[in-house]
PDB file of N, CA and C in Angstrom:
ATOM      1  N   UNK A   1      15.430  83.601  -3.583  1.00  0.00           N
ATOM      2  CA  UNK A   1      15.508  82.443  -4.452  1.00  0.00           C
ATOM      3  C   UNK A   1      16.442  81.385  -3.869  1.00  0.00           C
ATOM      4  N   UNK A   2      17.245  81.874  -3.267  1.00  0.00           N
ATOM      5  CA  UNK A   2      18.682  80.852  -2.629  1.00  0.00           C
ATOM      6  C   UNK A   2      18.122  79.815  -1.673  1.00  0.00           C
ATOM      7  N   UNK A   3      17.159  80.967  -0.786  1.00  0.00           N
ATOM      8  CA  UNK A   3      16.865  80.337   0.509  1.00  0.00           C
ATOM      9  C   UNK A   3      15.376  79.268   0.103  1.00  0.00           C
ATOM     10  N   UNK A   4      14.387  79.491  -0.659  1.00  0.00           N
ATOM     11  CA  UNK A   4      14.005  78.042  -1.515  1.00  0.00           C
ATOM     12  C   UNK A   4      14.651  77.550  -2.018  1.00  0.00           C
ATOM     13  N   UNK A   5      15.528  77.645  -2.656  1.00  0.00           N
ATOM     14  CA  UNK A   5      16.336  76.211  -3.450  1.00  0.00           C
ATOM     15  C   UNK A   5      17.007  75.275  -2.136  1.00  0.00           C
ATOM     16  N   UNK A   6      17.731  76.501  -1.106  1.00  0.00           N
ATOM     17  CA  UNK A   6      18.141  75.680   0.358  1.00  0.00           C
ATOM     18  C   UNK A   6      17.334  74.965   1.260  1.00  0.00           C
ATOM     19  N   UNK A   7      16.209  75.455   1.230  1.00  0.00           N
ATOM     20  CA  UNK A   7      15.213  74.361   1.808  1.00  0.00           C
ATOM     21  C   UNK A   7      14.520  73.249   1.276  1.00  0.00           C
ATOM     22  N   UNK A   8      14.522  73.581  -0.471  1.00  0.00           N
ATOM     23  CA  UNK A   8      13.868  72.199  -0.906  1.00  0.00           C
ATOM     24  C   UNK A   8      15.130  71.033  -0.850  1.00  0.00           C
ATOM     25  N   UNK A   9      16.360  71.475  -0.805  1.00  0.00           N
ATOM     26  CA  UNK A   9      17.651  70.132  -1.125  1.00  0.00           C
ATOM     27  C   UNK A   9      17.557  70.288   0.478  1.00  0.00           C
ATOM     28  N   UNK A  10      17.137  71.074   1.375  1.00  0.00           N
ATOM     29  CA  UNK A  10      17.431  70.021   2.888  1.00  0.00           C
ATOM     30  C   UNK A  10      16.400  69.501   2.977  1.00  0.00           C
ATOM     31  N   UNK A  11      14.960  69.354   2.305  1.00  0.00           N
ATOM     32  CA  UNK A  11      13.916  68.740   2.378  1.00  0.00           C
ATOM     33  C   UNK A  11      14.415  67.490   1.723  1.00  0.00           C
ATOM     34  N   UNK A  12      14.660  67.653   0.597  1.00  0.00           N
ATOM     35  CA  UNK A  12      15.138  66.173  -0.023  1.00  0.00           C
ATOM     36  C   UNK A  12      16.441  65.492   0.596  1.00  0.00           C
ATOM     37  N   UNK A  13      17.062  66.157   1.533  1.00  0.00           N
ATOM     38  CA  UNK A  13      18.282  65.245   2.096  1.00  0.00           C
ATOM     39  C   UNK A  13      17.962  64.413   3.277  1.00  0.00           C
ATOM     40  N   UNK A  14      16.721  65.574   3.873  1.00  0.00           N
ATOM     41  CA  UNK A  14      15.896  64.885   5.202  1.00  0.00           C
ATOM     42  C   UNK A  14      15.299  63.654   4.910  1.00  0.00           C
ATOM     43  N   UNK A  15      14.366  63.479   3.198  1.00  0.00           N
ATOM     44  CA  UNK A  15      13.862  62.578   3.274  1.00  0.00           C
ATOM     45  C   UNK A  15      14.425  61.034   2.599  1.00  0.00           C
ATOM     46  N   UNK A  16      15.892  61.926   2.299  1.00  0.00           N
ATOM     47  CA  UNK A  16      16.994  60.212   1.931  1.00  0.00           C
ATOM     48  C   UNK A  16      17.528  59.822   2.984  1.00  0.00           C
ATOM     49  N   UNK A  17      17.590  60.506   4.299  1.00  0.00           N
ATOM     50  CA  UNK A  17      18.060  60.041   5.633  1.00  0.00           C
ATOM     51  C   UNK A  17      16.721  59.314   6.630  1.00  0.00           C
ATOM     52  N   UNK A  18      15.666  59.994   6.203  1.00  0.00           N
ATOM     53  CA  UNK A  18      14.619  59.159   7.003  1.00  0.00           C
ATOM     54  C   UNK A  18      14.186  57.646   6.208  1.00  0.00           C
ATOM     55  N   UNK A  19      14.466  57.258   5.177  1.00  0.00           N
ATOM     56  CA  UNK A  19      14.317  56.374   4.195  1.00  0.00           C
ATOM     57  C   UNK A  19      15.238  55.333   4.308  1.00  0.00           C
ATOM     58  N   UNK A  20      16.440  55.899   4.142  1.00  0.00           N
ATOM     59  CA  UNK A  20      17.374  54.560   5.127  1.00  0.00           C
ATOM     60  C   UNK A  20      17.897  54.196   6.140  1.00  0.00           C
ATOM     61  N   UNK A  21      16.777  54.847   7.417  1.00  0.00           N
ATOM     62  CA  UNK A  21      17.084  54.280   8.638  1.00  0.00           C
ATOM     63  C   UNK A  21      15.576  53.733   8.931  1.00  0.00           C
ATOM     64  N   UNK A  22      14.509  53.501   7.962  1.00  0.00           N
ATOM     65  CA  UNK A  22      13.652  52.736   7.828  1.00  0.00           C
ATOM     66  C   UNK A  22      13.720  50.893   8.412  1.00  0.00           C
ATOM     67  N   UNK A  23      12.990  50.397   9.191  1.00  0.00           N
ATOM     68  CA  UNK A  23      13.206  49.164   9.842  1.00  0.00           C
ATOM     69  C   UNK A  23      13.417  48.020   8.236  1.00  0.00           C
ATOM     70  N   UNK A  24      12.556  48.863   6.966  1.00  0.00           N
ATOM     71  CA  UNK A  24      13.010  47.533   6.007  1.00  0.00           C
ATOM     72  C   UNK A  24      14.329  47.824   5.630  1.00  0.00           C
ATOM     73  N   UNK A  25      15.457  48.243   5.923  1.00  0.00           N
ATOM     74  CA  UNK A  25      16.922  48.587   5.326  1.00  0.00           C
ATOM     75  C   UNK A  25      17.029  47.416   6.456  1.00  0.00           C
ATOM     76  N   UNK A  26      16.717  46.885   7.856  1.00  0.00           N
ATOM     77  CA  UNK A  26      17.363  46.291   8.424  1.00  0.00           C
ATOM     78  C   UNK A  26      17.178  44.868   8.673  1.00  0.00           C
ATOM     79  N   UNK A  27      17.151  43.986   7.582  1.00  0.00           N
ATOM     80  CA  UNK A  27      17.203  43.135   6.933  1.00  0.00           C
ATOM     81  C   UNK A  27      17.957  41.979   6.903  1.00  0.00           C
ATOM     82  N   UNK A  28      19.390  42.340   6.839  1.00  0.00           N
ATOM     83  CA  UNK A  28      20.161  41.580   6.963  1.00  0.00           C
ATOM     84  C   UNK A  28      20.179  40.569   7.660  1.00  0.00           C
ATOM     85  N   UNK A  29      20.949  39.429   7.373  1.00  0.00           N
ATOM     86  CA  UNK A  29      21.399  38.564   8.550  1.00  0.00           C
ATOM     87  C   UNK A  29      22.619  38.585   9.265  1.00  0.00           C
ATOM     88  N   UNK A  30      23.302  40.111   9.306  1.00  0.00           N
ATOM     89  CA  UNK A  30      23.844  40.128  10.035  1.00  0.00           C
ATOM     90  C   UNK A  30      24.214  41.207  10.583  1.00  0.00           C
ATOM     91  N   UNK A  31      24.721  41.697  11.850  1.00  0.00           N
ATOM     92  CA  UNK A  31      24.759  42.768  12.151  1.00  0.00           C
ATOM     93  C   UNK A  31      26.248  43.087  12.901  1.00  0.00           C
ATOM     94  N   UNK A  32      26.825  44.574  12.351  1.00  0.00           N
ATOM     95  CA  UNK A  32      27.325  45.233  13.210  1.00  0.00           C
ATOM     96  C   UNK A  32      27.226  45.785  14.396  1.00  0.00           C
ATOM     97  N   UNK A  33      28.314  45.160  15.815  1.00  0.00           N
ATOM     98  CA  UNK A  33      27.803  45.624  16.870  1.00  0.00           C
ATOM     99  C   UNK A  33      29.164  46.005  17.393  1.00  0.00           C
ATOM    100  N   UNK A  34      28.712  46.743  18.173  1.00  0.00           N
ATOM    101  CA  UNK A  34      30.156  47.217  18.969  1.00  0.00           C
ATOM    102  C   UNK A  34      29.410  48.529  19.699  1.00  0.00           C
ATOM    103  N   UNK A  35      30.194  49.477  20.632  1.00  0.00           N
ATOM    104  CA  UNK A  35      30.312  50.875  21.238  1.00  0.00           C
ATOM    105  C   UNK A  35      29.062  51.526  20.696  1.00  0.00           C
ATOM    106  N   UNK A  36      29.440  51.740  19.598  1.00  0.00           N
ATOM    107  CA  UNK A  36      28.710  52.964  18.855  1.00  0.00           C
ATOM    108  C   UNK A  36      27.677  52.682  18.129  1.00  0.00           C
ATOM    109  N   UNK A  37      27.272  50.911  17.826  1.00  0.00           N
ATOM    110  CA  UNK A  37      25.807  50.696  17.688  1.00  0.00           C
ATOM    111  C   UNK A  37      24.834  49.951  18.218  1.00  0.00           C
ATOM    112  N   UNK A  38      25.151  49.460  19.777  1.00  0.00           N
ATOM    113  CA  UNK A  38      24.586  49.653  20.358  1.00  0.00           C
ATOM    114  C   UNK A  38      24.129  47.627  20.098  1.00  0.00           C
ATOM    115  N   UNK A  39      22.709  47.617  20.159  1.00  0.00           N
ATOM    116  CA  UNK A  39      22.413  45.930  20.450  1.00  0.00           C
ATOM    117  C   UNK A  39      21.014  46.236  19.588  1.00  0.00           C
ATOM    118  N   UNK A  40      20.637  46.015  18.696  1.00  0.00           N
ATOM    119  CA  UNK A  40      21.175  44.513  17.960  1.00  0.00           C
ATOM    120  C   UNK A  40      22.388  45.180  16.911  1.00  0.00           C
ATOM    121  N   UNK A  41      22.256  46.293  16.646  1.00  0.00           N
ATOM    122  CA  UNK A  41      23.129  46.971  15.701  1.00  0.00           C
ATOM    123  C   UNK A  41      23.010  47.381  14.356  1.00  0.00           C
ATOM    124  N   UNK A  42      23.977  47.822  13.610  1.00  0.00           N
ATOM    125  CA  UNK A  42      23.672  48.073  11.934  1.00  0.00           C
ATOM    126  C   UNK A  42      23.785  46.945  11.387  1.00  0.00           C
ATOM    127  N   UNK A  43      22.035  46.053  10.973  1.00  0.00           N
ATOM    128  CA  UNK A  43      21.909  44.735  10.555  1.00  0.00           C
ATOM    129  C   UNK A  43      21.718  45.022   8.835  1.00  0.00           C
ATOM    130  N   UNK A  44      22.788  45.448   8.252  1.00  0.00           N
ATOM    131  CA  UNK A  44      22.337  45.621   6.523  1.00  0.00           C
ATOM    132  C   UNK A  44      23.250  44.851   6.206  1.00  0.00           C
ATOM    133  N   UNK A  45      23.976  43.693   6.824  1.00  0.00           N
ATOM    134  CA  UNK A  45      24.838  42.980   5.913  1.00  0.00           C
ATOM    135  C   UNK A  45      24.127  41.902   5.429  1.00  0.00           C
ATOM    136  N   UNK A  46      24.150  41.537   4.364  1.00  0.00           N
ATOM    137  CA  UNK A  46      23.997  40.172   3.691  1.00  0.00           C
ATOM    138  C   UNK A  46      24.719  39.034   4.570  1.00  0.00           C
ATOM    139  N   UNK A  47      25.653  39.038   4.146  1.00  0.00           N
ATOM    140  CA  UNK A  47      26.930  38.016   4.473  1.00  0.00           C
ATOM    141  C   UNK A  47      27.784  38.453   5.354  1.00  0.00           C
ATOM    142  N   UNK A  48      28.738  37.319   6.629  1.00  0.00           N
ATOM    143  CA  UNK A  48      29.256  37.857   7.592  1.00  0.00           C
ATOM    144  C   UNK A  48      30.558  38.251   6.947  1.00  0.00           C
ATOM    145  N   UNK A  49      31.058  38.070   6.003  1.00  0.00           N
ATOM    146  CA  UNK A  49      32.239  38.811   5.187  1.00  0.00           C
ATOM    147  C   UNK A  49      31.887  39.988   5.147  1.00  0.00           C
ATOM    148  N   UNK A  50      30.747  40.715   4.398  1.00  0.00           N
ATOM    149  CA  UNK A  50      30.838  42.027   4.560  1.00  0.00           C
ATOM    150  C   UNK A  50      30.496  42.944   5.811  1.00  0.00           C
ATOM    151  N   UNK A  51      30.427  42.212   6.619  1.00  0.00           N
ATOM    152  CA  UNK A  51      29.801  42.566   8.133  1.00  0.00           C
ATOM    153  C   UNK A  51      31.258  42.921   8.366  1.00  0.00           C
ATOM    154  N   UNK A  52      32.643  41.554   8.313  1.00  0.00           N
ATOM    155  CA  UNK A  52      33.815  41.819   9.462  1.00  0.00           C
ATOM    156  C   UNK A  52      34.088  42.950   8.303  1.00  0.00           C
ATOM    157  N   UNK A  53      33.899  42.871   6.938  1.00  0.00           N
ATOM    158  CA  UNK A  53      35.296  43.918   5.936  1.00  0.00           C
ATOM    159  C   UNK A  53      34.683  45.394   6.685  1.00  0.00           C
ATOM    160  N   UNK A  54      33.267  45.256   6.915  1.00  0.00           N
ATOM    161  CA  UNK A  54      33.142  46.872   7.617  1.00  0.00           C
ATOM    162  C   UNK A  54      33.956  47.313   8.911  1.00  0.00           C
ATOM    163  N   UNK A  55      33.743  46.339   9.728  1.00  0.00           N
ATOM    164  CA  UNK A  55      34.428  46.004  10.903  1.00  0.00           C
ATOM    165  C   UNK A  55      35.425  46.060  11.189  1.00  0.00           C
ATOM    166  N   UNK A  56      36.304  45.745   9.935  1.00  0.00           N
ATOM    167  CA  UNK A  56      37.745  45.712  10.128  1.00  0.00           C
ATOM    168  C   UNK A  56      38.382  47.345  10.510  1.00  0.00           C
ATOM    169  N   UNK A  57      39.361  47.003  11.515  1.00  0.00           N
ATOM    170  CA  UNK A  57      40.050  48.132  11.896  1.00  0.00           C
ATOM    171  C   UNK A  57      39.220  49.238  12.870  1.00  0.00           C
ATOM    172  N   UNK A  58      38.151  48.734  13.165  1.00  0.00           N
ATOM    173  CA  UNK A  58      37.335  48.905  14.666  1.00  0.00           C
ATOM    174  C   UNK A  58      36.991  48.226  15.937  1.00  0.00           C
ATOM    175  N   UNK A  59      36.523  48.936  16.301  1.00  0.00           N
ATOM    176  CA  UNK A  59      36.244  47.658  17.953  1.00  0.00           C
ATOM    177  C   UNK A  59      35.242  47.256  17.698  1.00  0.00           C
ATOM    178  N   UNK A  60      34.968  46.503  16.741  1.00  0.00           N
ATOM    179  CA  UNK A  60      33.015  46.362  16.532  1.00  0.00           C
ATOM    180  C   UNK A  60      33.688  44.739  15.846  1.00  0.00           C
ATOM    181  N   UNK A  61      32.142  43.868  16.052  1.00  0.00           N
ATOM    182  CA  UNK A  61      32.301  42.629  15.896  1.00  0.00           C
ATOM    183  C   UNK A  61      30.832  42.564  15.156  1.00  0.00           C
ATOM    184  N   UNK A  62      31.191  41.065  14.668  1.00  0.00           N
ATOM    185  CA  UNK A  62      29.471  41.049  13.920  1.00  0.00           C
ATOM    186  C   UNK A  62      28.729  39.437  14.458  1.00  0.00           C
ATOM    187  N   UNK A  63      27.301  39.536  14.520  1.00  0.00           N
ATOM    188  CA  UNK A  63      26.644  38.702  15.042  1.00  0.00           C
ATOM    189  C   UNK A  63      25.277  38.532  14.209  1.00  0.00           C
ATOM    190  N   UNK A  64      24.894  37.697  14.330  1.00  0.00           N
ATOM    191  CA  UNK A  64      23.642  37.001  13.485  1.00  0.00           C
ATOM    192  C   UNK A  64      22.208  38.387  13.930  1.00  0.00           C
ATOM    193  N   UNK A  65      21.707  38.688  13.009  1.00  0.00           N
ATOM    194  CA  UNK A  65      20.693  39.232  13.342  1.00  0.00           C
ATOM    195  C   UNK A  65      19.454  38.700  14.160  1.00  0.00           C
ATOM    196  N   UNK A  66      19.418  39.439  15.224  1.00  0.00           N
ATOM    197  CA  UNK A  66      18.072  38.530  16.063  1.00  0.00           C
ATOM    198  C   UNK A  66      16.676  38.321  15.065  1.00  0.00           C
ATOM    199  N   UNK A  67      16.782  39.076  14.626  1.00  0.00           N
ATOM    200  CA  UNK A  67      15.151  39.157  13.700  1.00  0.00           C
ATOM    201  C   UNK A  67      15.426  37.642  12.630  1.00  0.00           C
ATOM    202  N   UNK A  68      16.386  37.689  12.099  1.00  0.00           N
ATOM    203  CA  UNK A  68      16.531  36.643  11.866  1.00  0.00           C
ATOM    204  C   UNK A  68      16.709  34.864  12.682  1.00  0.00           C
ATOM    205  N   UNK A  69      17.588  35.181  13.452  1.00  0.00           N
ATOM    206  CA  UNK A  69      17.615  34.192  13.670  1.00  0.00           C
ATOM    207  C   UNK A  69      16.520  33.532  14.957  1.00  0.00           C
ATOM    208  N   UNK A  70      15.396  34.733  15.404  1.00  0.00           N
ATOM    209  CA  UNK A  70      13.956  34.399  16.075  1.00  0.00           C
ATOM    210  C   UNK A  70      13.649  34.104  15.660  1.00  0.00           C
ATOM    211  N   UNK A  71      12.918  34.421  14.023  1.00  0.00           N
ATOM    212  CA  UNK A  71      12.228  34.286  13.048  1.00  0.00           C
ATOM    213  C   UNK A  71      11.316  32.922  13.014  1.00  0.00           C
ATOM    214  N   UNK A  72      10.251  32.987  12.843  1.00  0.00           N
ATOM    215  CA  UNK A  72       9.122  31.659  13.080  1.00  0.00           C
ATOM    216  C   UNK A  72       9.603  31.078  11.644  1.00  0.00           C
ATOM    217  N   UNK A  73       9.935  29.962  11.707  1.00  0.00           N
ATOM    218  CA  UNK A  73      10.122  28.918  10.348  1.00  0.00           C
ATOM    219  C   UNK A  73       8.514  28.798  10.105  1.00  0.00           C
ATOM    220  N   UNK A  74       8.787  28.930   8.394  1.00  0.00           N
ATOM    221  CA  UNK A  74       7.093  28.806   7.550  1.00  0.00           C
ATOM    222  C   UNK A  74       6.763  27.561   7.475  1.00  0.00           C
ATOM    223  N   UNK A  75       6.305  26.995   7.351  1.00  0.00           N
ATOM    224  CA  UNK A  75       5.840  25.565   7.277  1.00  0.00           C
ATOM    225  C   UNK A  75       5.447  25.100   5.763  1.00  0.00           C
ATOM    226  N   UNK A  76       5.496  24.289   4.914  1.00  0.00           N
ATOM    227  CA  UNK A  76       4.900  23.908   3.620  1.00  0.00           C
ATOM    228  C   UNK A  76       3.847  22.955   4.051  1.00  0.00           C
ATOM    229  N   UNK A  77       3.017  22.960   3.212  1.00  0.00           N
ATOM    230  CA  UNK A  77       1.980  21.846   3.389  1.00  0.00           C
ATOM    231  C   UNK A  77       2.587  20.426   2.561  1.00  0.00           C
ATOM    232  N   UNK A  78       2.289  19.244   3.402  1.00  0.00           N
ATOM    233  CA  UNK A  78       2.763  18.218   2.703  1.00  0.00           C
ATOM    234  C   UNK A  78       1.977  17.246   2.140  1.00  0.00           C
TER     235      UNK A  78
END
């Protein structure tokens, strides 16, 4: 009985870890970069305030998300 109950909660932990490293979590316009994440980085910040408050007290810096700031401008019809 132990060892089903232990595999259905690592089934359900597997599938809250594959869920938020999903490309729509990475969103943001801005991203954590430094050492340990690499280029473009952990892009879930909204705002570059909460980008540096993560930042703070690491070697990591924050930068505009490329996805964003490539991004094709939409056009309106006029």
């Amino acid at each position: 009985m132990h060892r089903i109950l232990f595999a259905g909660m690592s089934a359900v932990a597997l599938l809250v870890v594959a869920a938020s490293l999903s490309p729509a979590s990475a969103a943001g316009r801005y991203c954590l970069q430094g050492r340990h994440w690499g280029h473009p980085g952990n892009c879930q910040f909204a705002t570059y305030s909460q980008c540096m408050a993560s930042a703070s007290g690491t070697n990591a810096t924050c930068g505009i998300n490329p996805r964003y700031a490539f991004a094709r401008q939409r056009r309106g019809y006029r």
